[in-house]
PDB file of N, CA and C in Angstrom:
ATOM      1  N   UNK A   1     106.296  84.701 104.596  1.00  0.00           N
ATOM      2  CA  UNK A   1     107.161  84.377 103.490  1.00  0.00           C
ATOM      3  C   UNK A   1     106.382  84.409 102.181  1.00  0.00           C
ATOM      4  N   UNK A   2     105.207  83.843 102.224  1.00  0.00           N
ATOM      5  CA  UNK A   2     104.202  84.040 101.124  1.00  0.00           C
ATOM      6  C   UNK A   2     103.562  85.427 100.552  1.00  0.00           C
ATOM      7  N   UNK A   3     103.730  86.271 101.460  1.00  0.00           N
ATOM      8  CA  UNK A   3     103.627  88.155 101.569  1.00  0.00           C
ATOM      9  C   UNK A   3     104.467  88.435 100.863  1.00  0.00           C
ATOM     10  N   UNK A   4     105.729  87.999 100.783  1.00  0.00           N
ATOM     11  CA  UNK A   4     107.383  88.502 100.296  1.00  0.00           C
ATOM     12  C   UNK A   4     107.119  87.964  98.600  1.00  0.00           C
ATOM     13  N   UNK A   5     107.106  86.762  98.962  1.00  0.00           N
ATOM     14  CA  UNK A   5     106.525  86.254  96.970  1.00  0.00           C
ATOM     15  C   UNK A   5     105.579  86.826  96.272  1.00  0.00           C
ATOM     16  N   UNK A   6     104.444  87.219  97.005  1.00  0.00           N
ATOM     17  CA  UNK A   6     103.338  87.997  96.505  1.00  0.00           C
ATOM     18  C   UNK A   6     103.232  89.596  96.263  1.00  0.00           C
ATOM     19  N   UNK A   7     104.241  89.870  96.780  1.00  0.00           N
ATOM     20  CA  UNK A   7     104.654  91.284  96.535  1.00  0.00           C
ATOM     21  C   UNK A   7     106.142  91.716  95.340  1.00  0.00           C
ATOM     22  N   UNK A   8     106.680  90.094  95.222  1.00  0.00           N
ATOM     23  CA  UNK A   8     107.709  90.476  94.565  1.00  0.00           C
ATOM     24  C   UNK A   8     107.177  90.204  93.067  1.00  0.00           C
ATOM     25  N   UNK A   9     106.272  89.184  93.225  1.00  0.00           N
ATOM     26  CA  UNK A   9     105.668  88.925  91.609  1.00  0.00           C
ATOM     27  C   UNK A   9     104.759  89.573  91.561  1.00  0.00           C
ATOM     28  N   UNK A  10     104.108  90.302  91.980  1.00  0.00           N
ATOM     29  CA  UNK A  10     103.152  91.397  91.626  1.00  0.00           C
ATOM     30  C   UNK A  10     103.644  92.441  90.997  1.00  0.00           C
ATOM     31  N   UNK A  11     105.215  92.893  91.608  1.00  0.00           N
ATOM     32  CA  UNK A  11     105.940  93.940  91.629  1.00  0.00           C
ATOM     33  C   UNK A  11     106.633  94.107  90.094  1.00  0.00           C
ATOM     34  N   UNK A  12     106.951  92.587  89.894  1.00  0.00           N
ATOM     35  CA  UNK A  12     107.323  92.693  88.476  1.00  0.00           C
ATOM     36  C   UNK A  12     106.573  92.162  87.474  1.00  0.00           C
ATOM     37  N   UNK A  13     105.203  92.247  87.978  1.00  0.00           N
ATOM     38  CA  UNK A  13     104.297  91.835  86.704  1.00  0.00           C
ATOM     39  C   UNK A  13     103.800  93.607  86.632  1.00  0.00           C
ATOM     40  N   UNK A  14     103.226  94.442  87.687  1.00  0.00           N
ATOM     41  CA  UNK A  14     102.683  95.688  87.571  1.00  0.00           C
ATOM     42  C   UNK A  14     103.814  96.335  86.500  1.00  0.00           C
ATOM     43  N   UNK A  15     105.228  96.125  87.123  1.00  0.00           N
ATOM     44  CA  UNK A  15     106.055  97.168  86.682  1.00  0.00           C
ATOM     45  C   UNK A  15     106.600  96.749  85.218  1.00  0.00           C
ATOM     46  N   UNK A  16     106.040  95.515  85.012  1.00  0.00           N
ATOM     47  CA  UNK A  16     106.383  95.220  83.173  1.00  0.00           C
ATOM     48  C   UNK A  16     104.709  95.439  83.036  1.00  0.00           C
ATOM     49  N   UNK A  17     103.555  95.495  83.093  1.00  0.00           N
ATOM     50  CA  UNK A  17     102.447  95.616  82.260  1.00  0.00           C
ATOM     51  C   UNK A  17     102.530  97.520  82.427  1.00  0.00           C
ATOM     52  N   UNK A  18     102.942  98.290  83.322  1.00  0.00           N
ATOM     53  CA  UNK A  18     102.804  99.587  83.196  1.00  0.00           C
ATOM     54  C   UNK A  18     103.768 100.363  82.239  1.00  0.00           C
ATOM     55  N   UNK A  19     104.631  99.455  81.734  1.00  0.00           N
ATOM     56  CA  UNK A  19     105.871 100.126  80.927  1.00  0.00           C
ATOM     57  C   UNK A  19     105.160  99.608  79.810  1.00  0.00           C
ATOM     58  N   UNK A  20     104.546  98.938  79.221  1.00  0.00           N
ATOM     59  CA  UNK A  20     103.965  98.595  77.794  1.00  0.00           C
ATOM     60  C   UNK A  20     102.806  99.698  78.156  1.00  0.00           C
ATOM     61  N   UNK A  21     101.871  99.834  78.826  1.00  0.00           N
ATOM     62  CA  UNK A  21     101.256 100.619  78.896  1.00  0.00           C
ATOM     63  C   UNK A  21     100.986 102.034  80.288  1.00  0.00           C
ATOM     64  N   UNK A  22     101.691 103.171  79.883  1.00  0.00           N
ATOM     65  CA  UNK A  22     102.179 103.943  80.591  1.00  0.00           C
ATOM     66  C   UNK A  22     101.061 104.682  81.403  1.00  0.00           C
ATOM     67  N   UNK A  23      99.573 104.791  81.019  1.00  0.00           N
ATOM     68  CA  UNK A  23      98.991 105.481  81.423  1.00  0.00           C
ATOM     69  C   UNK A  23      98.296 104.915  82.417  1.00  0.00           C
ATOM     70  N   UNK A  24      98.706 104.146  83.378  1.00  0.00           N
ATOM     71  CA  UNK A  24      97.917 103.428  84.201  1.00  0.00           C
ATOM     72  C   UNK A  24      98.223 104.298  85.551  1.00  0.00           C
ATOM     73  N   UNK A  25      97.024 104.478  86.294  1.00  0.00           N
ATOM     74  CA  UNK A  25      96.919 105.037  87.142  1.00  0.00           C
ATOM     75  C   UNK A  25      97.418 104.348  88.457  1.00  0.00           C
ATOM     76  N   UNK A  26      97.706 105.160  89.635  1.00  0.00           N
ATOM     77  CA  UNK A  26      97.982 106.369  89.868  1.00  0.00           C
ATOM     78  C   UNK A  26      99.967 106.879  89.426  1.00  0.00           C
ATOM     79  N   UNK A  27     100.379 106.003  89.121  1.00  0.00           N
ATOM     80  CA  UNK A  27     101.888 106.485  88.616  1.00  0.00           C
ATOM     81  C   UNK A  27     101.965 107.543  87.844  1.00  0.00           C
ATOM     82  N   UNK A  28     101.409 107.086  86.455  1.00  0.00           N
ATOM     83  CA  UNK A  28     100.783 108.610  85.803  1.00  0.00           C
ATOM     84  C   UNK A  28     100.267 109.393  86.148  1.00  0.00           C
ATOM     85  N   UNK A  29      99.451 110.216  86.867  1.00  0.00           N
ATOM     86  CA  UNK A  29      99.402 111.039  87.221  1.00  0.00           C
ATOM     87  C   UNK A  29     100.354 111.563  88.281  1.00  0.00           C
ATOM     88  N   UNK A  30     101.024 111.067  88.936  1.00  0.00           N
ATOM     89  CA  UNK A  30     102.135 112.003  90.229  1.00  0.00           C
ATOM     90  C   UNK A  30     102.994 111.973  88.956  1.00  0.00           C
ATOM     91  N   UNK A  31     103.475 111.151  87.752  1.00  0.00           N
ATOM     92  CA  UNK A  31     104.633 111.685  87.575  1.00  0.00           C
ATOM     93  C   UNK A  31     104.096 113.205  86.665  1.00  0.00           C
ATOM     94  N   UNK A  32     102.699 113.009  85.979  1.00  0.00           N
ATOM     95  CA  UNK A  32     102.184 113.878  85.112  1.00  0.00           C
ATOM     96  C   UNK A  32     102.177 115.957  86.328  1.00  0.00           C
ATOM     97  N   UNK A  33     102.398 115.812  87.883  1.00  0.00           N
ATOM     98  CA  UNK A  33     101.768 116.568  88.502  1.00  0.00           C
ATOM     99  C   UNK A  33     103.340 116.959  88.631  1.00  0.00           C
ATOM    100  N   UNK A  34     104.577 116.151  89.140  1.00  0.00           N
ATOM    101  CA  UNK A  34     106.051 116.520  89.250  1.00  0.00           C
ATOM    102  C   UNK A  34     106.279 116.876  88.214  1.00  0.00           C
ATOM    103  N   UNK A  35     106.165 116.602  87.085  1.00  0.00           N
ATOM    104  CA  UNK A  35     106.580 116.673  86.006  1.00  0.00           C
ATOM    105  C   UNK A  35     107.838 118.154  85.725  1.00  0.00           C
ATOM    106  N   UNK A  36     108.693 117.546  85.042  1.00  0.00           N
ATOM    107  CA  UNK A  36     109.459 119.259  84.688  1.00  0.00           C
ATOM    108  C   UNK A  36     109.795 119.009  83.375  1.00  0.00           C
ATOM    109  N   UNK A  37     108.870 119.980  82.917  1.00  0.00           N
ATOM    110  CA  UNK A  37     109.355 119.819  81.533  1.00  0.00           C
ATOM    111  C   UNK A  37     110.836 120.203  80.712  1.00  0.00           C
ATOM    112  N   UNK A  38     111.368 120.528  81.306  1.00  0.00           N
ATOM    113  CA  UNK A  38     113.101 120.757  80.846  1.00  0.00           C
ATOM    114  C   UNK A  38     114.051 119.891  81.011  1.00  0.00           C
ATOM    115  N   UNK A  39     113.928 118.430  81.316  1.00  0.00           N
ATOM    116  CA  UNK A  39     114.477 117.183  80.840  1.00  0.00           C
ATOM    117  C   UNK A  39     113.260 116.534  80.166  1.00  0.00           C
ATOM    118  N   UNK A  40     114.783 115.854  79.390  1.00  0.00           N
ATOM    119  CA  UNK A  40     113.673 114.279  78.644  1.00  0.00           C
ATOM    120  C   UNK A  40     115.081 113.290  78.804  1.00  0.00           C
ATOM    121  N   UNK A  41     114.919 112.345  79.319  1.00  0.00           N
ATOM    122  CA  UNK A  41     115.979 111.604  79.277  1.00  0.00           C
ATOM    123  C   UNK A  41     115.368 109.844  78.985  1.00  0.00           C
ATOM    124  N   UNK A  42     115.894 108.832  78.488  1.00  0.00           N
ATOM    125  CA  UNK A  42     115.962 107.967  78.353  1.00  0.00           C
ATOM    126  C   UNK A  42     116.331 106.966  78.844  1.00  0.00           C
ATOM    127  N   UNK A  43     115.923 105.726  79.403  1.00  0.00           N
ATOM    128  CA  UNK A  43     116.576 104.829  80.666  1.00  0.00           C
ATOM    129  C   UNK A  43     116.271 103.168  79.885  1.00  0.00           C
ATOM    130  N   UNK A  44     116.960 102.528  79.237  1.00  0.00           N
ATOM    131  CA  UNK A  44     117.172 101.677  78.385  1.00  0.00           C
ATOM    132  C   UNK A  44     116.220 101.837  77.163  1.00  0.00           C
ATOM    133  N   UNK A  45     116.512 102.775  76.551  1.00  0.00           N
ATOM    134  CA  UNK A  45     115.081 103.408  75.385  1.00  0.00           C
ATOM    135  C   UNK A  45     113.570 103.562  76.010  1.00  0.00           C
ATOM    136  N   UNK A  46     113.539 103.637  76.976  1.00  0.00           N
ATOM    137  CA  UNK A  46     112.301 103.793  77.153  1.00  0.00           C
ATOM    138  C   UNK A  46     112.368 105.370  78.245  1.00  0.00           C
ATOM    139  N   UNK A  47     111.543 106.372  78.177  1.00  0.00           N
ATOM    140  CA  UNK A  47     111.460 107.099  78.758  1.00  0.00           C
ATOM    141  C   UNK A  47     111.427 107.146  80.586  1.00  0.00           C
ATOM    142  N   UNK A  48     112.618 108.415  80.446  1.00  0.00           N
ATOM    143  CA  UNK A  48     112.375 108.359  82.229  1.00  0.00           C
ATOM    144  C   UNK A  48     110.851 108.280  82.901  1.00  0.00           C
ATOM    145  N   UNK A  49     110.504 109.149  82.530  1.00  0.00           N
ATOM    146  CA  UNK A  49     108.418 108.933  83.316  1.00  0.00           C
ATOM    147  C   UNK A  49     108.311 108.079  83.015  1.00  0.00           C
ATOM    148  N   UNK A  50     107.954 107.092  81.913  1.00  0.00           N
ATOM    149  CA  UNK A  50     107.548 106.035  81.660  1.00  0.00           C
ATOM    150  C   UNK A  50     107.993 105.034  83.130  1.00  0.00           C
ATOM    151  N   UNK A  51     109.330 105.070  83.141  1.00  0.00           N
ATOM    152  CA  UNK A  51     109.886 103.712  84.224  1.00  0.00           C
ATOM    153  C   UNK A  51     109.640 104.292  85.805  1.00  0.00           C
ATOM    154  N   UNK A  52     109.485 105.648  85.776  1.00  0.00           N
ATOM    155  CA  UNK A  52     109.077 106.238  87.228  1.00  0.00           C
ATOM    156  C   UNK A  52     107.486 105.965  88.050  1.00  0.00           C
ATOM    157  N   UNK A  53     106.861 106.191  86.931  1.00  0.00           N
ATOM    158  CA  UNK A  53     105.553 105.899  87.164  1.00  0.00           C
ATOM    159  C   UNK A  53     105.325 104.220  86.805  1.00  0.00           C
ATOM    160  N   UNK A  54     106.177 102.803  86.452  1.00  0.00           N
ATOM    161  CA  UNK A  54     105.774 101.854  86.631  1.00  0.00           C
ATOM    162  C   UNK A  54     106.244 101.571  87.980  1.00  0.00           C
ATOM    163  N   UNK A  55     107.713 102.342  88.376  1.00  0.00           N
ATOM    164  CA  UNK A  55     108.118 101.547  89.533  1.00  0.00           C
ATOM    165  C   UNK A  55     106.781 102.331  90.921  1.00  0.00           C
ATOM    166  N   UNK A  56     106.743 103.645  90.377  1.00  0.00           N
ATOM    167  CA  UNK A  56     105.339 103.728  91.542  1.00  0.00           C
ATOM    168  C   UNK A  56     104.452 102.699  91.176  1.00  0.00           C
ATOM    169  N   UNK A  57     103.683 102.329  90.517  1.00  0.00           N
ATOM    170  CA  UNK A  57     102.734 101.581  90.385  1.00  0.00           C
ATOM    171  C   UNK A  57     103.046 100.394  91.329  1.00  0.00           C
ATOM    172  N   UNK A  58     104.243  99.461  90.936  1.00  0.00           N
ATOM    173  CA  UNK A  58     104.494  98.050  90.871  1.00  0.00           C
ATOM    174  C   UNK A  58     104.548  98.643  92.446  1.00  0.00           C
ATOM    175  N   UNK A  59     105.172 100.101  93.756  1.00  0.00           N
ATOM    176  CA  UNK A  59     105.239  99.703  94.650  1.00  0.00           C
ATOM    177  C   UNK A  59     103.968  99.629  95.223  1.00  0.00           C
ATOM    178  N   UNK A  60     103.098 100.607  94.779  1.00  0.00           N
ATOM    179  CA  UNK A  60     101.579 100.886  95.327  1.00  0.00           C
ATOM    180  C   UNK A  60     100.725  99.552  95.125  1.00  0.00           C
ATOM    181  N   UNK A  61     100.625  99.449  94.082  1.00  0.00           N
ATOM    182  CA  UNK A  61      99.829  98.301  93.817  1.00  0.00           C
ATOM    183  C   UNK A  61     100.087  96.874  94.598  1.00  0.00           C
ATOM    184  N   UNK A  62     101.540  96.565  94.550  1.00  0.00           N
ATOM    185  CA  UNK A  62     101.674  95.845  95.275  1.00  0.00           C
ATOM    186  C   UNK A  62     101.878  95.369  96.834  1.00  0.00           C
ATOM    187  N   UNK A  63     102.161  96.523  97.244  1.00  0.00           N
ATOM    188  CA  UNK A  63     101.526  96.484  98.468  1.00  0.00           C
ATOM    189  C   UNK A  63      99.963  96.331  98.656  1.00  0.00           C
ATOM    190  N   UNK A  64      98.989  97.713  98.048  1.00  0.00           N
ATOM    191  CA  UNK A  64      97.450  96.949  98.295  1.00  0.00           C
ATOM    192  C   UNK A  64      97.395  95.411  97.949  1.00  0.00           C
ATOM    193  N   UNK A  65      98.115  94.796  97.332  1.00  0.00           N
ATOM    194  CA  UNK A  65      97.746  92.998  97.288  1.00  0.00           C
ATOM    195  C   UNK A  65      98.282  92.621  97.899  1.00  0.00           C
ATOM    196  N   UNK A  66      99.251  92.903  98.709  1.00  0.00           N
ATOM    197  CA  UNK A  66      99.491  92.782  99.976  1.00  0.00           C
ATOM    198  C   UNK A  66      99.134  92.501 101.332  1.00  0.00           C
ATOM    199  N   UNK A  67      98.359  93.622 101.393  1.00  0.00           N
ATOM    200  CA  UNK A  67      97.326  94.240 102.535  1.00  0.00           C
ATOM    201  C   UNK A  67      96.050  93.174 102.145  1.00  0.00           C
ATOM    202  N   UNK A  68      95.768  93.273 101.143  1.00  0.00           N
ATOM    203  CA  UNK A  68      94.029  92.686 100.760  1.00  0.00           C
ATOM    204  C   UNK A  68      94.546  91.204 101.487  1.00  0.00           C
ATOM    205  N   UNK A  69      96.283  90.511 100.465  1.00  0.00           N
ATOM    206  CA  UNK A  69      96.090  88.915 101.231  1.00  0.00           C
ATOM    207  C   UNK A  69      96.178  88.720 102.300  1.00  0.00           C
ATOM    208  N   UNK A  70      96.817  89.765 103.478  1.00  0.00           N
ATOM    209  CA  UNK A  70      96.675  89.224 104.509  1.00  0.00           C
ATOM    210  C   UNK A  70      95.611  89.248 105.658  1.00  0.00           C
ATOM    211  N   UNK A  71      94.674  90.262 105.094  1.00  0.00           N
ATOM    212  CA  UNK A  71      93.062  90.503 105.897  1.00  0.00           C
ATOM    213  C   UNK A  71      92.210  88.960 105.358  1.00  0.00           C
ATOM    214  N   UNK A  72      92.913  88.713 104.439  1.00  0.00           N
ATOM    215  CA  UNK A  72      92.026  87.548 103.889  1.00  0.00           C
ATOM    216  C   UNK A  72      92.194  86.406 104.308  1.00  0.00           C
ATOM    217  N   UNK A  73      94.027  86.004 104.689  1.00  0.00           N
ATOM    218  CA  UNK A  73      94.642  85.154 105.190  1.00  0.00           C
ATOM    219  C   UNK A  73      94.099  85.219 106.547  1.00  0.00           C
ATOM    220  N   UNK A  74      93.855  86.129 107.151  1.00  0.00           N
ATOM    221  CA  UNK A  74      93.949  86.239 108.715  1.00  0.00           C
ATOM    222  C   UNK A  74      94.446  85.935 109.283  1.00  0.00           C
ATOM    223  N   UNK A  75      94.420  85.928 110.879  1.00  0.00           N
ATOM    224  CA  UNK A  75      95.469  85.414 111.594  1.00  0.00           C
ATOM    225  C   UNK A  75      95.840  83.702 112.117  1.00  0.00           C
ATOM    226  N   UNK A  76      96.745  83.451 112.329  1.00  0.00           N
ATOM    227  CA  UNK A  76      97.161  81.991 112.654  1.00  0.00           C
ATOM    228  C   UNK A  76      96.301  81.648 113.355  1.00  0.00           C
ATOM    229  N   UNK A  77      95.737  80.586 113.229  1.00  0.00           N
ATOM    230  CA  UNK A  77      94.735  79.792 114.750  1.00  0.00           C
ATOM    231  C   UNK A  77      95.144  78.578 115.201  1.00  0.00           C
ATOM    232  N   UNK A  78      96.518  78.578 115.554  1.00  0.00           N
ATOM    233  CA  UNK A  78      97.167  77.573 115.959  1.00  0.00           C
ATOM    234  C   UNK A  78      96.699  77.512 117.720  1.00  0.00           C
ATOM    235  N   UNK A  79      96.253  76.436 118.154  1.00  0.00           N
ATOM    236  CA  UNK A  79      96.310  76.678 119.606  1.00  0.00           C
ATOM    237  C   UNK A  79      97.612  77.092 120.535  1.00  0.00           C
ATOM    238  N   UNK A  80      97.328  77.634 121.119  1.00  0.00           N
ATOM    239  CA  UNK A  80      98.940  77.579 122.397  1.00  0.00           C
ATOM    240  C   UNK A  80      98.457  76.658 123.234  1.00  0.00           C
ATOM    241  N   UNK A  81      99.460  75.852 123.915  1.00  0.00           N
ATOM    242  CA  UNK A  81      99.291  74.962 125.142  1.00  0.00           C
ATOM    243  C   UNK A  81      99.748  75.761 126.490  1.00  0.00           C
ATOM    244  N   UNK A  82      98.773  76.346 127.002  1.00  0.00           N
ATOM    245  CA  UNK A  82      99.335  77.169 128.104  1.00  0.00           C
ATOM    246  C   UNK A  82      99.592  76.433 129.227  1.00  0.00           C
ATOM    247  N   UNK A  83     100.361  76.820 130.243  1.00  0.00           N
ATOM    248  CA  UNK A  83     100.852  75.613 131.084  1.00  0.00           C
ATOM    249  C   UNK A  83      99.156  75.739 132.215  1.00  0.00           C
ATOM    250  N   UNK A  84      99.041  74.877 132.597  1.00  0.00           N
ATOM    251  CA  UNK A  84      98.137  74.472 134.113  1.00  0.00           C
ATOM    252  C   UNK A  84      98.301  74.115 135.094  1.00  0.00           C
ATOM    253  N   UNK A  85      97.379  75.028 136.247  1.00  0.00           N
ATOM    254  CA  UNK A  85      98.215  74.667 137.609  1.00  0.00           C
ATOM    255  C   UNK A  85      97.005  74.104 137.973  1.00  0.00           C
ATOM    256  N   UNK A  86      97.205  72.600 139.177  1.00  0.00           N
ATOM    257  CA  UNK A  86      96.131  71.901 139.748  1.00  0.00           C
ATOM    258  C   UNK A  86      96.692  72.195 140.852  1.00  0.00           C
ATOM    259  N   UNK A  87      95.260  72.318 141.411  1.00  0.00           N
ATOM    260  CA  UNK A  87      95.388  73.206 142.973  1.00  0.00           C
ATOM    261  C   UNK A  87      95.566  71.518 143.586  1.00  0.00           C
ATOM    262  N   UNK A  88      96.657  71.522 144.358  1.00  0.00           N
ATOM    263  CA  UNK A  88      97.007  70.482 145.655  1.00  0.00           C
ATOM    264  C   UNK A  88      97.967  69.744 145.042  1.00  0.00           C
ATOM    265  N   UNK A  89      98.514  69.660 143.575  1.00  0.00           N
ATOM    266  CA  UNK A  89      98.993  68.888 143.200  1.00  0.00           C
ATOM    267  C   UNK A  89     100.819  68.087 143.606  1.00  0.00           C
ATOM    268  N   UNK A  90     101.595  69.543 144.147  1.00  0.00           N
ATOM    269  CA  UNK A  90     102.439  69.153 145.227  1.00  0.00           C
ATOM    270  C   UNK A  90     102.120  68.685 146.254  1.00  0.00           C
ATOM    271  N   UNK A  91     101.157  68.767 147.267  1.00  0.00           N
ATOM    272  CA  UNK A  91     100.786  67.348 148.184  1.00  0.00           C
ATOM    273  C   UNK A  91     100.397  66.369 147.894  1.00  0.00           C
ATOM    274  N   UNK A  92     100.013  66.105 146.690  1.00  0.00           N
ATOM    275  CA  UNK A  92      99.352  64.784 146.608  1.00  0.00           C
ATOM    276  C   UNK A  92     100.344  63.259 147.390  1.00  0.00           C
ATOM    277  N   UNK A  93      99.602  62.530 147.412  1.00  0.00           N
ATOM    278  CA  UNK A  93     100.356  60.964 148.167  1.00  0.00           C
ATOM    279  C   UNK A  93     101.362  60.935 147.543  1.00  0.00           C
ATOM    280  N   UNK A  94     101.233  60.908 145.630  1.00  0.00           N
ATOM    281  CA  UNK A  94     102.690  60.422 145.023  1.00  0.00           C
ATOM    282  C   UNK A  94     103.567  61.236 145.195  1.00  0.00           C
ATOM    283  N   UNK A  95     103.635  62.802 145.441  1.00  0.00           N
ATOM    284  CA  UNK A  95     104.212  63.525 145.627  1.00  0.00           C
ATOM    285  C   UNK A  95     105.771  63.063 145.997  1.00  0.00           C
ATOM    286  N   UNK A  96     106.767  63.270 146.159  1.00  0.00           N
ATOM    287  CA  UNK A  96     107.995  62.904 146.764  1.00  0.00           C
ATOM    288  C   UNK A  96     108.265  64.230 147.898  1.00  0.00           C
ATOM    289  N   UNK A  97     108.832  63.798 149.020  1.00  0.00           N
ATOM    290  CA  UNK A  97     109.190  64.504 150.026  1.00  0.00           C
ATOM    291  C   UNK A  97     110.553  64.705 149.865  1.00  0.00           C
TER     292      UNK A  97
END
């Protein structure tokens, strides 16, 4: 559940710091390599590439902080209580017949 928060506020901190500043890698460059230069279109005043290459960013990036917290988190070390068998323990005296 803490993966899900950490990816969603990452997601919209990358994807608002890459729209103030567009040239942040690697978004910029795939959109700079697709690129077609025979549109230009606009998506709330701000340029289509501009918001293409933050939402790549905000997904890339945030997944690697993703990945990094949970190698870091590691895994649960909760014990299990596995069940135990004592050898004779149906014969014993208290046993009930």
């Amino acid at each position: 559940m803490l993966g899900l928060f950490l990816f969603a506020a990452s997601f919209v901190s990358i994807l608002t710091v890459t729209l103030f500043f567009p040239y942040l890698p690697p978004g910029y460059f795939m959109v700079e390599f697709f690129r077609n230069s025979e549109t230009s279109y606009l998506i709330a005043g701000v340029s289509g590439d501009t918001v293409i290459s933050a939402i790549i960013n905000g997904i890339l990036w945030s997944v690697i902080l993703v990945i990094i917290y949970s190698f870091w988190k590691g895994p649960k070390k909760e014990k299990s209580n596995l069940p135990v068998w004592v050898p004779g323990y149906a014969q014993s005296r208290n046993s009930k017949k």
